[in-house]
C-alpha atoms as a PDB file:
ATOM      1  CA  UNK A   1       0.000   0.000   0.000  1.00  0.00           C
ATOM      2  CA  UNK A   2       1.694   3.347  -0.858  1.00  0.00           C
ATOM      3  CA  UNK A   3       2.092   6.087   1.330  1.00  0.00           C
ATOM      4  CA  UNK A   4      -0.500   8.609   0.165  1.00  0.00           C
ATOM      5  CA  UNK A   5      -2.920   5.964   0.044  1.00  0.00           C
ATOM      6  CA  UNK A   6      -2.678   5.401   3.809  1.00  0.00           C
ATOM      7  CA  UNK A   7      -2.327   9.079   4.768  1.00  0.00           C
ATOM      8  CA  UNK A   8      -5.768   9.866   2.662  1.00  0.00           C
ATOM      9  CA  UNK A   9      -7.374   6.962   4.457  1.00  0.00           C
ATOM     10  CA  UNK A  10      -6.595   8.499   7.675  1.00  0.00           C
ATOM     11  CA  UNK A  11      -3.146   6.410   8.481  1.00  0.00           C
ATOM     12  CA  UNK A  12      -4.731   3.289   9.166  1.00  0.00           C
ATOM     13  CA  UNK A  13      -5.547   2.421   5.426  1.00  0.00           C
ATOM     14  CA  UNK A  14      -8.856   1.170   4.447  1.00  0.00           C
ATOM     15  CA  UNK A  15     -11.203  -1.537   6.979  1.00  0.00           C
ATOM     16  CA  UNK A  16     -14.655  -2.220   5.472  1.00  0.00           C
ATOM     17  CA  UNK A  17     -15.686  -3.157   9.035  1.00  0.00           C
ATOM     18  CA  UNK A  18     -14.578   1.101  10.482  1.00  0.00           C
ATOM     19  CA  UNK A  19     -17.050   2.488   7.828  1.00  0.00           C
ATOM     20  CA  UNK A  20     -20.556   2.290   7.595  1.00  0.00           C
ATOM     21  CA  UNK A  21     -21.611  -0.421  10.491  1.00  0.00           C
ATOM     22  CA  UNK A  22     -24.665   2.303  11.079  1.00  0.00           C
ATOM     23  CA  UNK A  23     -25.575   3.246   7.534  1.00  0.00           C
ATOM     24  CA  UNK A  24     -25.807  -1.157   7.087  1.00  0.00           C
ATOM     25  CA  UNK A  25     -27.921  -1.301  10.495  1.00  0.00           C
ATOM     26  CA  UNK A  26     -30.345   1.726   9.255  1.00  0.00           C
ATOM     27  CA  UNK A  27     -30.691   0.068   6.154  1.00  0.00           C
ATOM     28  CA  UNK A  28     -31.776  -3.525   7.623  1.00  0.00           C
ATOM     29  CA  UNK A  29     -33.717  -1.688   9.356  1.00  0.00           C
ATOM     30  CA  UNK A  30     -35.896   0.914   6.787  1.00  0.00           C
ATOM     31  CA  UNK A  31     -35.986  -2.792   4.552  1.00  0.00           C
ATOM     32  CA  UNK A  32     -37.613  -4.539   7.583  1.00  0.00           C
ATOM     33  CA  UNK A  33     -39.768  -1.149   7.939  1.00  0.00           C
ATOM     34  CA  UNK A  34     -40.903  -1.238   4.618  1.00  0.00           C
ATOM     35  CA  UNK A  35     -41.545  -5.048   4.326  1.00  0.00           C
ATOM     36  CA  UNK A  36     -44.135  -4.801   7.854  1.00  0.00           C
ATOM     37  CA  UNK A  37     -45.654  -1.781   6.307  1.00  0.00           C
ATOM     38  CA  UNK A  38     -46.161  -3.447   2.683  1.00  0.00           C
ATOM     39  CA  UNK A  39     -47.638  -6.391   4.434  1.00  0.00           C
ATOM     40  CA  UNK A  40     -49.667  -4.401   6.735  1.00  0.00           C
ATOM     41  CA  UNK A  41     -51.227  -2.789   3.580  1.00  0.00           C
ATOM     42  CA  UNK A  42     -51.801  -5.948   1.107  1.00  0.00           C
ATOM     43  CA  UNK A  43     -53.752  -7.514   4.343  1.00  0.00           C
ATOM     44  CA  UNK A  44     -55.670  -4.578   4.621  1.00  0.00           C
ATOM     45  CA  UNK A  45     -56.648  -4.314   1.325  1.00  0.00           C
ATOM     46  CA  UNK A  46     -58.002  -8.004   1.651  1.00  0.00           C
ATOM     47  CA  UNK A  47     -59.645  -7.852   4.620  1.00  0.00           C
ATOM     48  CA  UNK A  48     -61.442  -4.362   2.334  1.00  0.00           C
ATOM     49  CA  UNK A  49     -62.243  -6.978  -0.773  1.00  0.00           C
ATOM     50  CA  UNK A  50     -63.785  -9.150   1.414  1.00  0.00           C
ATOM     51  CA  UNK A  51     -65.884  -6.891   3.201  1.00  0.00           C
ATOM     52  CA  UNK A  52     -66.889  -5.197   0.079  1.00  0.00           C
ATOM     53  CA  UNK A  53     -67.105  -8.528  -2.117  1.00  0.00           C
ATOM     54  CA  UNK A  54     -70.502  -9.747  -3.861  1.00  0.00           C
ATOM     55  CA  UNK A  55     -72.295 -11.193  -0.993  1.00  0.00           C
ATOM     56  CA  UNK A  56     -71.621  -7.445   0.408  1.00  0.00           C
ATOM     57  CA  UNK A  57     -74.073  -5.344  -1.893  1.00  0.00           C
ATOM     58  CA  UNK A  58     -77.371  -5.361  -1.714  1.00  0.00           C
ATOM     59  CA  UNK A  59     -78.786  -6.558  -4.441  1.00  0.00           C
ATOM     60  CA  UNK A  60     -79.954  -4.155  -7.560  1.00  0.00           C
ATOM     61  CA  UNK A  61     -83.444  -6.030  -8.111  1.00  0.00           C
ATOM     62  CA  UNK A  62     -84.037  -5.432  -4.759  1.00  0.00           C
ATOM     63  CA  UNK A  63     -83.650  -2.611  -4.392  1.00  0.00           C
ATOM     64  CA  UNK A  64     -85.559  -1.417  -7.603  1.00  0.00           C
ATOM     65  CA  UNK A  65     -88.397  -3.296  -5.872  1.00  0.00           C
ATOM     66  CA  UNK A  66     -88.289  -1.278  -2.742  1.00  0.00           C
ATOM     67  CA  UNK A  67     -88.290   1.596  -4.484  1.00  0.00           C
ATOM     68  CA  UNK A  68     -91.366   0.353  -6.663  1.00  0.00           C
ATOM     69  CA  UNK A  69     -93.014  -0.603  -3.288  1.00  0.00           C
ATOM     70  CA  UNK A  70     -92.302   2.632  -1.350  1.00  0.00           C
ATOM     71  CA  UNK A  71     -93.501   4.962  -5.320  1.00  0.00           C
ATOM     72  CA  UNK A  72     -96.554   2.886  -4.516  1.00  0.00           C
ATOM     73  CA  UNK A  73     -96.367   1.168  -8.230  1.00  0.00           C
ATOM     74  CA  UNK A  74     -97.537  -2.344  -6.642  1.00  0.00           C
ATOM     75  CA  UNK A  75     -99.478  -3.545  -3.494  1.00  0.00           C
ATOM     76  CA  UNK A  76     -98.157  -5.472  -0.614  1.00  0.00           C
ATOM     77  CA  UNK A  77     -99.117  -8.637  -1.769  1.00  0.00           C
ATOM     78  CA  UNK A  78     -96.968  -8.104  -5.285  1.00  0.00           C
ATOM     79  CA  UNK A  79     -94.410  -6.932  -3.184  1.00  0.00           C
ATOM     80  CA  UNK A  80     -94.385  -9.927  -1.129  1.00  0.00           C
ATOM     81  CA  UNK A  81     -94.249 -12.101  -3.587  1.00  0.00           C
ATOM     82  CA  UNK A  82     -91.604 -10.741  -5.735  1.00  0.00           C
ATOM     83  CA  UNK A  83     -89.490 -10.052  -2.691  1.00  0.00           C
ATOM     84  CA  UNK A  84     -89.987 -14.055  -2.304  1.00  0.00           C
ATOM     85  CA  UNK A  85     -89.213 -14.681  -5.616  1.00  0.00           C
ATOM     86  CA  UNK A  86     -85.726 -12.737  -5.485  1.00  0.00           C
ATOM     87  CA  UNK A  87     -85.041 -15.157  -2.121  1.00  0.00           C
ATOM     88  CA  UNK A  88     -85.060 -12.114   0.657  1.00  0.00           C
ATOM     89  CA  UNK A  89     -87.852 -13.786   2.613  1.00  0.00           C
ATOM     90  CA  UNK A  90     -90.793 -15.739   2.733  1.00  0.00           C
ATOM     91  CA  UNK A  91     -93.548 -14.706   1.834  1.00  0.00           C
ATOM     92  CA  UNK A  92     -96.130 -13.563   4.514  1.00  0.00           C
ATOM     93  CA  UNK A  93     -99.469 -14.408   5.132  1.00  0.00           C
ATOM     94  CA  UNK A  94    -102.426 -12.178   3.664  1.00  0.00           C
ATOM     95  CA  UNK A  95    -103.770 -10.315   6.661  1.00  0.00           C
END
């Protein structure tokens, strides 16, 4: 090893291990970081597409049938029976 080599390193030449132990140990560490928060997001985002998944939503015929029901476009019976029909209940007895 020359001379000027040493004196720019400082006099002691150049040791991987002197330099950068803390930069290393900070990066572990932001990877780890990152890694918890990109799992912490891809199960959140599932757990979301579950709750918000087809079984979720009302269902559209439905709800055009409330709506029919509440306009007053059909009588309770009709109701009833289409609500029946679309599998959201029995239907109930005629009063």
């Amino acid at each position: 090893m020359s001379n000027l080599h040493a004196v720019w390193m400082g006099g002691r030449g150049f040791r991987p291990w002197d330099y950068g132990v803390g930069l290393r140990l900070m990066a572990v560490l932001m990877f780890c970081a990152f890694l918890a928060l990109l799992i912490v997001g891809v199960v959140l985002l599932w757990q979301r597409n579950a709750r918000s998944g087809p079984g979720s939503r009302p269902d559209e015929a439905l709800a055009t049938l409330r709506m029919r029901y509440a306009r007053g476009e059909m009588t309770r019976e009709e109701f009833l029976q289409a609500n029946a029909d679309l599998g959201d209940g029995e239907p109930a007895p005629p009063e």
